[in-house]
PDB file of N, CA and C in Angstrom:
ATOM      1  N   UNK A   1       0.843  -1.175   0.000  1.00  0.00           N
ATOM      2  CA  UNK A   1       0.000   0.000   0.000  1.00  0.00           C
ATOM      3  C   UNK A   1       0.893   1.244   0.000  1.00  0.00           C
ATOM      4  N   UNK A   2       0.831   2.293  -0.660  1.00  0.00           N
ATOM      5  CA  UNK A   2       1.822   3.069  -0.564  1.00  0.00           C
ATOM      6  C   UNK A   2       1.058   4.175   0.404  1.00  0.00           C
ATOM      7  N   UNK A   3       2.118   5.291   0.783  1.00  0.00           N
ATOM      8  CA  UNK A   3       1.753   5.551   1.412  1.00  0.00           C
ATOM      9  C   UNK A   3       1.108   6.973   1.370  1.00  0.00           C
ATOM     10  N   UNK A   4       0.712   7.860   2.105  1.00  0.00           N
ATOM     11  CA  UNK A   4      -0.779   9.258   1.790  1.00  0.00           C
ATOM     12  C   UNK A   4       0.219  10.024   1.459  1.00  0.00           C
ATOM     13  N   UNK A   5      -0.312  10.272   0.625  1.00  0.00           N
ATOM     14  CA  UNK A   5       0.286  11.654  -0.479  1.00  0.00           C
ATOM     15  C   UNK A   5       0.770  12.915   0.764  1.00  0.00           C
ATOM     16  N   UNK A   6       0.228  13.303   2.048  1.00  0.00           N
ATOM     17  CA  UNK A   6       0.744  14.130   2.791  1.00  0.00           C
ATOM     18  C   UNK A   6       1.420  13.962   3.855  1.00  0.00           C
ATOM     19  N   UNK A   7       2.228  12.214   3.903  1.00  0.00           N
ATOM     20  CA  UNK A   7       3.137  12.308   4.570  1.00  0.00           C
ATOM     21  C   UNK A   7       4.789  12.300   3.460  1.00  0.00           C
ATOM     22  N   UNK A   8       4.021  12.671   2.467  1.00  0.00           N
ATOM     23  CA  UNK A   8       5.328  12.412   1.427  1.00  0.00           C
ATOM     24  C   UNK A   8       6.246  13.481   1.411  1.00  0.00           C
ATOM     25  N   UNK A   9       7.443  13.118   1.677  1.00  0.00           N
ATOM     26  CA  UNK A   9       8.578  14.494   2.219  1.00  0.00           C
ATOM     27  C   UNK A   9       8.132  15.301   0.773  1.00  0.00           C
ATOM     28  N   UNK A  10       8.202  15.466  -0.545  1.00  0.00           N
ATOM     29  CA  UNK A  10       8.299  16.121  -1.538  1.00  0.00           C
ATOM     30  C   UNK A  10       6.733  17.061  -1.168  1.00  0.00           C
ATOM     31  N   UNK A  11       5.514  16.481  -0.860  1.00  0.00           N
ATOM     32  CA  UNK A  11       4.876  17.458  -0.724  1.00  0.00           C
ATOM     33  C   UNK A  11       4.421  17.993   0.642  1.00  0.00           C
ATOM     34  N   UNK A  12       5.225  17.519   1.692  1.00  0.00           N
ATOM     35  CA  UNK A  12       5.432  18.481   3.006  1.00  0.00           C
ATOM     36  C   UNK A  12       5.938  19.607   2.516  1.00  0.00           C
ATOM     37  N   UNK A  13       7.161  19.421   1.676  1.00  0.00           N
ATOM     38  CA  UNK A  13       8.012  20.936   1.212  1.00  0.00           C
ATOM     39  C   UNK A  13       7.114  21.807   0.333  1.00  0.00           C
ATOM     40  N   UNK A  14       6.695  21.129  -0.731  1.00  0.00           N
ATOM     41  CA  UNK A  14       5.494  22.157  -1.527  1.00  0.00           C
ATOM     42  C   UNK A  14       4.773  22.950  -0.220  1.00  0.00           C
ATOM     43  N   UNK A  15       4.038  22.046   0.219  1.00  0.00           N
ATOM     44  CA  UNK A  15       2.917  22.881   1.626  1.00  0.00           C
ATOM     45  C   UNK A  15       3.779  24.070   1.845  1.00  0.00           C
ATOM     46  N   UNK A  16       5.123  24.130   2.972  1.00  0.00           N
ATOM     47  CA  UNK A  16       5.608  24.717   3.226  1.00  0.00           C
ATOM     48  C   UNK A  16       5.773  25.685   2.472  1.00  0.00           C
ATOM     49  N   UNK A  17       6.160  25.652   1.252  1.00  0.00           N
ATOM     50  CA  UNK A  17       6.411  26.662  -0.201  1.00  0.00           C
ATOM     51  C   UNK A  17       4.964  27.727   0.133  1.00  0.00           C
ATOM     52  N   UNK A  18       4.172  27.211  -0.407  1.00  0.00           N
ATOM     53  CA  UNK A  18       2.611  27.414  -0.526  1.00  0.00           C
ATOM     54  C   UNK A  18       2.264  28.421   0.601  1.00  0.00           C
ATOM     55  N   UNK A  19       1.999  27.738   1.888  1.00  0.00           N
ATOM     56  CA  UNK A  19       1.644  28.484   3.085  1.00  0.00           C
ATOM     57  C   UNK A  19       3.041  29.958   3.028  1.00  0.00           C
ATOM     58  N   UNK A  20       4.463  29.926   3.006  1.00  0.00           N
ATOM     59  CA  UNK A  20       5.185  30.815   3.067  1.00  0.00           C
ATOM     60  C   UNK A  20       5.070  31.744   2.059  1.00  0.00           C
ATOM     61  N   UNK A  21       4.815  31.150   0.609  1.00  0.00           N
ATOM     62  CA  UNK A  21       4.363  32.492  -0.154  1.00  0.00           C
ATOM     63  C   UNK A  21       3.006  32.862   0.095  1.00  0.00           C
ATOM     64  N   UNK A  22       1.798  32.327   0.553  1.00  0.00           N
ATOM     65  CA  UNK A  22       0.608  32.950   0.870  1.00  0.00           C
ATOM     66  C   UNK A  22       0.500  33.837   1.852  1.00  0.00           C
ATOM     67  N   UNK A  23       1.599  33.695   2.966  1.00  0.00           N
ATOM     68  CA  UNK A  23       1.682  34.589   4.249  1.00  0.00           C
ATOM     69  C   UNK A  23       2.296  35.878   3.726  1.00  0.00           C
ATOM     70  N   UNK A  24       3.536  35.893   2.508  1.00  0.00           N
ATOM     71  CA  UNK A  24       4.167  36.658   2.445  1.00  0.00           C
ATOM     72  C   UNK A  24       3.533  37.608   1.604  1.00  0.00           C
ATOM     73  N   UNK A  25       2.574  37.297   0.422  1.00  0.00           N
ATOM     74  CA  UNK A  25       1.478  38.024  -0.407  1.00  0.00           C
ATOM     75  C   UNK A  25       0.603  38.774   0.455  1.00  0.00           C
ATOM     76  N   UNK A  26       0.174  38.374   1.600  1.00  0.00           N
ATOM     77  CA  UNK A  26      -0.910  38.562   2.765  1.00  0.00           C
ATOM     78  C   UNK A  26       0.093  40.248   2.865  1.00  0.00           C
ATOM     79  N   UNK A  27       1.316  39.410   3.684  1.00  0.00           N
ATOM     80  CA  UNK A  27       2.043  41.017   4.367  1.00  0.00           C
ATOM     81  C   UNK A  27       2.616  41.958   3.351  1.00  0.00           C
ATOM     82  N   UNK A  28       2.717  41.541   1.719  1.00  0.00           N
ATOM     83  CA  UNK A  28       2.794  42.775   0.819  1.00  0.00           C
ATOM     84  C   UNK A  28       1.361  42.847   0.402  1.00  0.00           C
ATOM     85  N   UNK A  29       0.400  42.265   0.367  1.00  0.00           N
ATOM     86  CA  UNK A  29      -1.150  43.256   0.280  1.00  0.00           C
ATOM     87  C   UNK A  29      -0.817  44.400   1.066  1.00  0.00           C
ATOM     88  N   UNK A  30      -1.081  43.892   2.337  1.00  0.00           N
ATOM     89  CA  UNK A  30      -1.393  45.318   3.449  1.00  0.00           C
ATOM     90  C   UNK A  30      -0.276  46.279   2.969  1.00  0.00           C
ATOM     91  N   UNK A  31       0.507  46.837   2.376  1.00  0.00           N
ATOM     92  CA  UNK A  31       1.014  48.187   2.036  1.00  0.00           C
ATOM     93  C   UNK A  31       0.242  48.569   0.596  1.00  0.00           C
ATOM     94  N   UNK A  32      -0.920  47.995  -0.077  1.00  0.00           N
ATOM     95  CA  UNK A  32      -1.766  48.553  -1.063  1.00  0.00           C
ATOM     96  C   UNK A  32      -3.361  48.941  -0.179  1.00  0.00           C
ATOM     97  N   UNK A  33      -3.542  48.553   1.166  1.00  0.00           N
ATOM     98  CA  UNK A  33      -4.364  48.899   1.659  1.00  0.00           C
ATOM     99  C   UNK A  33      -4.422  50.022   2.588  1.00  0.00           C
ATOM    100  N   UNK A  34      -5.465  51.097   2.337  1.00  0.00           N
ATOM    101  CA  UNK A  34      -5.554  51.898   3.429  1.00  0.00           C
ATOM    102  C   UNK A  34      -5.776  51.863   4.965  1.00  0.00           C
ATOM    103  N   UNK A  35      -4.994  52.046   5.847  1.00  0.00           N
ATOM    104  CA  UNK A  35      -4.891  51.678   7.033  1.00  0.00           C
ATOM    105  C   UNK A  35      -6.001  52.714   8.414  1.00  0.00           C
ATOM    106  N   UNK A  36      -6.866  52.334   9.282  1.00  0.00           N
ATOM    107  CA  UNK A  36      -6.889  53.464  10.494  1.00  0.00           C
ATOM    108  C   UNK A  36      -6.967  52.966  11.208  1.00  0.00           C
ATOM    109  N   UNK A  37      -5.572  52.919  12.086  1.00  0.00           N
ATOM    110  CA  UNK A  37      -5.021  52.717  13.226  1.00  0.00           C
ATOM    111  C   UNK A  37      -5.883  53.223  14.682  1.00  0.00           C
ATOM    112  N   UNK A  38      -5.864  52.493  14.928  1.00  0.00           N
ATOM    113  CA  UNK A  38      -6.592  53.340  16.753  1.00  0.00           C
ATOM    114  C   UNK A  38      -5.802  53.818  17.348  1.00  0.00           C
ATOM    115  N   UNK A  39      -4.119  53.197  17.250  1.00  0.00           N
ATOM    116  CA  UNK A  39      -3.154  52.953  18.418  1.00  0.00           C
ATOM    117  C   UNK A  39      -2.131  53.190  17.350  1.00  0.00           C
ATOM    118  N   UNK A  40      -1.015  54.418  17.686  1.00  0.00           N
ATOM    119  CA  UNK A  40       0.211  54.142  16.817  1.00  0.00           C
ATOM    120  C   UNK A  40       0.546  52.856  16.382  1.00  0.00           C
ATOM    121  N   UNK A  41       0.838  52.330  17.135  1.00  0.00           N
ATOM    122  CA  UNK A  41       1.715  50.962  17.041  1.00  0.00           C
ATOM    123  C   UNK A  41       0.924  49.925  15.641  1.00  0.00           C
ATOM    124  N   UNK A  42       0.012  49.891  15.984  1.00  0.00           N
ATOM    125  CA  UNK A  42      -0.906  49.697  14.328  1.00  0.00           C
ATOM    126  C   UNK A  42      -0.741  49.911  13.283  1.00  0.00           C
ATOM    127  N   UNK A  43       0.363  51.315  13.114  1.00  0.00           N
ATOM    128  CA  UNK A  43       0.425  51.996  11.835  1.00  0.00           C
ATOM    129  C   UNK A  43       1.701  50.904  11.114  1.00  0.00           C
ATOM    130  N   UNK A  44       2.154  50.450  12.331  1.00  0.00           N
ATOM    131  CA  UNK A  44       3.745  49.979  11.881  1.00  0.00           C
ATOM    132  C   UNK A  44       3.688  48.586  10.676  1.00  0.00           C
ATOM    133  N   UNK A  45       4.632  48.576   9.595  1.00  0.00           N
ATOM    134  CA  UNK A  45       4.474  47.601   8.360  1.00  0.00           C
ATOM    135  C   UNK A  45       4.409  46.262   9.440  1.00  0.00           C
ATOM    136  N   UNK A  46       3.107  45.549   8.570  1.00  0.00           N
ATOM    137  CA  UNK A  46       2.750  44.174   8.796  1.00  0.00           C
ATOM    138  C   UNK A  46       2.439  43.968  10.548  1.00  0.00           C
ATOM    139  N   UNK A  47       1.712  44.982  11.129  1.00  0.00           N
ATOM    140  CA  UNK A  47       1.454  44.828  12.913  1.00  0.00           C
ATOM    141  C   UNK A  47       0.901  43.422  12.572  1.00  0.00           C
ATOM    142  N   UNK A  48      -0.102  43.380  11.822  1.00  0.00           N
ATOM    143  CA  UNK A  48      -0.760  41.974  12.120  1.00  0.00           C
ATOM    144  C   UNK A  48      -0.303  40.635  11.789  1.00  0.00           C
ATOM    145  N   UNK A  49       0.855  40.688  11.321  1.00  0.00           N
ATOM    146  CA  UNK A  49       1.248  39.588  10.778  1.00  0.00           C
ATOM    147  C   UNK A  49       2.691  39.356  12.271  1.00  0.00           C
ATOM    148  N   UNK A  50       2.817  40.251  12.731  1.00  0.00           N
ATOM    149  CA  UNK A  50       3.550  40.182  14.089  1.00  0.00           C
ATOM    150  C   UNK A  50       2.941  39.523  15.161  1.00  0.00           C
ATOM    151  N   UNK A  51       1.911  40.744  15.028  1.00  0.00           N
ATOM    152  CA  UNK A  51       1.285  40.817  16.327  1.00  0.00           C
ATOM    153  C   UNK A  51       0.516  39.336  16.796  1.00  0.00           C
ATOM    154  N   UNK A  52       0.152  38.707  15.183  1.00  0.00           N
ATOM    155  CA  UNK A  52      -0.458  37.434  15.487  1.00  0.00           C
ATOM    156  C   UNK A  52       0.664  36.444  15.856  1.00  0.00           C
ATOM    157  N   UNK A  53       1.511  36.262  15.470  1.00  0.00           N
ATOM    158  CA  UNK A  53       2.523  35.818  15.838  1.00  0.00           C
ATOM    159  C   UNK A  53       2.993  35.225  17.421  1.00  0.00           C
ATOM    160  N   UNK A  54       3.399  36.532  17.438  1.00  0.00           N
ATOM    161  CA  UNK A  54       3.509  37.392  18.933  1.00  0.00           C
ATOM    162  C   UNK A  54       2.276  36.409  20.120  1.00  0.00           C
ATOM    163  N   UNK A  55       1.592  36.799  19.389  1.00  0.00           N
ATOM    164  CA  UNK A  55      -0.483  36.409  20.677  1.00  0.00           C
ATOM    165  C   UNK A  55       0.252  34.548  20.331  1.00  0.00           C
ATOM    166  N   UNK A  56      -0.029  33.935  19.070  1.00  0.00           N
ATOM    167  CA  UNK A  56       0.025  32.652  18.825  1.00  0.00           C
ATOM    168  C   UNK A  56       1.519  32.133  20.185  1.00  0.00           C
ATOM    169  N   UNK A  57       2.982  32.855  19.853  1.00  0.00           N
ATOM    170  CA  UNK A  57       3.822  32.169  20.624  1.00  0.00           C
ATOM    171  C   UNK A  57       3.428  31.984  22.427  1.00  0.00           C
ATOM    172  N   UNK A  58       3.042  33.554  22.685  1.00  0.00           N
ATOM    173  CA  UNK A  58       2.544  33.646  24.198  1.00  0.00           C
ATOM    174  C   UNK A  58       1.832  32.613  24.462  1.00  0.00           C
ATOM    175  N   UNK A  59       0.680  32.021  23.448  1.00  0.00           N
ATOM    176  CA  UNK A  59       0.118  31.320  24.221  1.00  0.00           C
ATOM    177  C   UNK A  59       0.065  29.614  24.080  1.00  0.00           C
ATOM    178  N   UNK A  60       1.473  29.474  23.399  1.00  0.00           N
ATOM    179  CA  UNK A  60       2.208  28.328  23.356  1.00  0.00           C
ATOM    180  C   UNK A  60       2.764  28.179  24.596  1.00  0.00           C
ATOM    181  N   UNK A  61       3.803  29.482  25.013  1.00  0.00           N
ATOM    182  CA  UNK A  61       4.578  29.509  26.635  1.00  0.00           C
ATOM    183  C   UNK A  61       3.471  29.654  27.664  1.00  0.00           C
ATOM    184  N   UNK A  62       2.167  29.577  27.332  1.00  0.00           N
ATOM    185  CA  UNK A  62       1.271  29.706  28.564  1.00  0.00           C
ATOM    186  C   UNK A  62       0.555  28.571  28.404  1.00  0.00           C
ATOM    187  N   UNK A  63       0.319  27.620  27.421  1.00  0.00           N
ATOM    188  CA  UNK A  63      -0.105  26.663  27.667  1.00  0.00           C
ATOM    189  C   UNK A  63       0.944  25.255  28.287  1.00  0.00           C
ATOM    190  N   UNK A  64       2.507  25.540  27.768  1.00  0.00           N
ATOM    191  CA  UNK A  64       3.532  24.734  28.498  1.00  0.00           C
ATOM    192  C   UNK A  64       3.788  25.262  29.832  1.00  0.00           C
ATOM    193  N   UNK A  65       3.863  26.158  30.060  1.00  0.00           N
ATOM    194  CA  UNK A  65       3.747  26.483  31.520  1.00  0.00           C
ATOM    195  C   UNK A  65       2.782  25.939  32.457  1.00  0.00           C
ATOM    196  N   UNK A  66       1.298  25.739  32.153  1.00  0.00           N
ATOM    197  CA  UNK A  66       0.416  25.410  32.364  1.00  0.00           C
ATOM    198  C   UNK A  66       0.010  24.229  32.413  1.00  0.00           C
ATOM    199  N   UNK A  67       0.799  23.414  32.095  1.00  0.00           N
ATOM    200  CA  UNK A  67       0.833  21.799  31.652  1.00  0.00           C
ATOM    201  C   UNK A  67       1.287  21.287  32.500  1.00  0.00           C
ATOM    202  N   UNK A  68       2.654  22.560  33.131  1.00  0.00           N
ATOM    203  CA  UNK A  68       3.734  21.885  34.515  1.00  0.00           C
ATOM    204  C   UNK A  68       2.686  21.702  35.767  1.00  0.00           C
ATOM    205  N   UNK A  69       1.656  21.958  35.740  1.00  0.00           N
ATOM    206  CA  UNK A  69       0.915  22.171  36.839  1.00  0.00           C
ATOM    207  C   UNK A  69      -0.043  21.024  37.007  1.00  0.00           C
ATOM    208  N   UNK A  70      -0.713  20.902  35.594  1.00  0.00           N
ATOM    209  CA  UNK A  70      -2.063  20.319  35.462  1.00  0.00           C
ATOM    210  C   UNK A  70      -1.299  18.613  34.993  1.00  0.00           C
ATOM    211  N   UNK A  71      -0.538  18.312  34.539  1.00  0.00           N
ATOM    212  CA  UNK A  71       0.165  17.196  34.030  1.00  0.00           C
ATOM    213  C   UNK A  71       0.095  16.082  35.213  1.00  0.00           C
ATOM    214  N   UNK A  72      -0.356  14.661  34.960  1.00  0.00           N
ATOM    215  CA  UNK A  72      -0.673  13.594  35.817  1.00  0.00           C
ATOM    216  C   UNK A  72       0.598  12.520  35.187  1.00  0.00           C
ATOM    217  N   UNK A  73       0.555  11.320  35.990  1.00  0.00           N
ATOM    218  CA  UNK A  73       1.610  10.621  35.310  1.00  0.00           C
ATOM    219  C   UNK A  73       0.470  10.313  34.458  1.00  0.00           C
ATOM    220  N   UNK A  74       1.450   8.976  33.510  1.00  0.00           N
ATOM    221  CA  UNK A  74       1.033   7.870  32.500  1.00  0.00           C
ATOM    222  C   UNK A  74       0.147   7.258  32.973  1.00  0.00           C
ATOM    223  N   UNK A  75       0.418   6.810  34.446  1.00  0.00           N
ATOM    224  CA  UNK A  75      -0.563   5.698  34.889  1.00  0.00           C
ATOM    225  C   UNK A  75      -1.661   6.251  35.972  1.00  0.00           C
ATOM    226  N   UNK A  76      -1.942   7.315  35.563  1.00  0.00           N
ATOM    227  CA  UNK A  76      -3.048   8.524  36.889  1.00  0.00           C
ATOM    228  C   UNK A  76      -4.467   7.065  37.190  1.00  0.00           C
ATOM    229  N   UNK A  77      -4.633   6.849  35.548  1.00  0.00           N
ATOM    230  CA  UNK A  77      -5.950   5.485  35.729  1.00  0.00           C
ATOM    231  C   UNK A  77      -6.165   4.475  36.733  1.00  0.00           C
ATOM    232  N   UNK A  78      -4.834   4.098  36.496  1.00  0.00           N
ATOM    233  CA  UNK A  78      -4.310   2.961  36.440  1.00  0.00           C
ATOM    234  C   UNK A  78      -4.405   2.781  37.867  1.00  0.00           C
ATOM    235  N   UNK A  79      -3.898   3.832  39.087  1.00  0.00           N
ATOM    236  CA  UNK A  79      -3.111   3.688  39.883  1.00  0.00           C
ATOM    237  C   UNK A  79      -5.135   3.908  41.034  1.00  0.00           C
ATOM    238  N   UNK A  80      -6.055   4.073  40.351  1.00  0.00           N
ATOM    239  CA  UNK A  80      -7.582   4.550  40.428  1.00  0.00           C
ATOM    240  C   UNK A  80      -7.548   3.423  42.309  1.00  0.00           C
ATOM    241  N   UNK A  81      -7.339   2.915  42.609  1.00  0.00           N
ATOM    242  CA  UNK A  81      -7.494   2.400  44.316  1.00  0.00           C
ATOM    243  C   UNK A  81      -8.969   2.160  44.139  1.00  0.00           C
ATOM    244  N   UNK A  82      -9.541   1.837  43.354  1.00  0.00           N
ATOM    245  CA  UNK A  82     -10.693   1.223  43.664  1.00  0.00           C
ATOM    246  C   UNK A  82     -11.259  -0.335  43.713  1.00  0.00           C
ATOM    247  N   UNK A  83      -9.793  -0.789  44.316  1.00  0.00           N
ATOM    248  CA  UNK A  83      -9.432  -2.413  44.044  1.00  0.00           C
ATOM    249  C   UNK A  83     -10.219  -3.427  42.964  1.00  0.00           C
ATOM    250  N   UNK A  84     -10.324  -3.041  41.542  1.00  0.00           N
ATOM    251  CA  UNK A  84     -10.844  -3.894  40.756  1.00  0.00           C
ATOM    252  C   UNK A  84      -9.574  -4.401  40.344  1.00  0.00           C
ATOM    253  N   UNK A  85      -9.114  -5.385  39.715  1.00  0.00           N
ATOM    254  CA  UNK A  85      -8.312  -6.327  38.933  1.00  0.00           C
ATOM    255  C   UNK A  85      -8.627  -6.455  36.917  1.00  0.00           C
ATOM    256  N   UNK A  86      -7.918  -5.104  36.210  1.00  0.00           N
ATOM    257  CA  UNK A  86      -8.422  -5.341  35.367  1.00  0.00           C
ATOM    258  C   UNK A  86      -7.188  -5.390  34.366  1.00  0.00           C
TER     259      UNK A  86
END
């Protein structure tokens, strides 16, 4: 059986191609679009393509942070003391 067309290294790299020039078309649109900022910092080339960025990583380091806390072992089930034999 061969195997799915999207674990195939040749078109992981296309994807990659694809998604990187679609992001990069995205952040040269916005200098043909008229901008109104609420907040200086808005005005600055590509805020949103940062700023999402930016929000997306934070809440990578806040969900691993958050994991150190809430995280059980392997065997949390397992270890259940409700003396069944299974």
């Amino acid at each position: 059986m061969s195997e799915h067309w999207l674990v195939r290294p040749s078109t992981i790299r296309l994807l990659w191609r694809v998604f990187i020039a679609v992001l990069a078309l995205t952040v040269a649109a916005e200098f043909f679009v008229a901008h109104h900022p609420h907040f200086d910092v808005e005005s600055l080339p590509a805020f949103g393509a940062w700023y999402g960025f930016l929000a997306c990583a934070g809440m990578i380091v806040f969900a691993k942070g958050l994991a150190l806390f809430l995280k059980r072992r392997d065997t949390y089930y397992d270890d259940a003391g409700d003396g069944r034999d299974d």
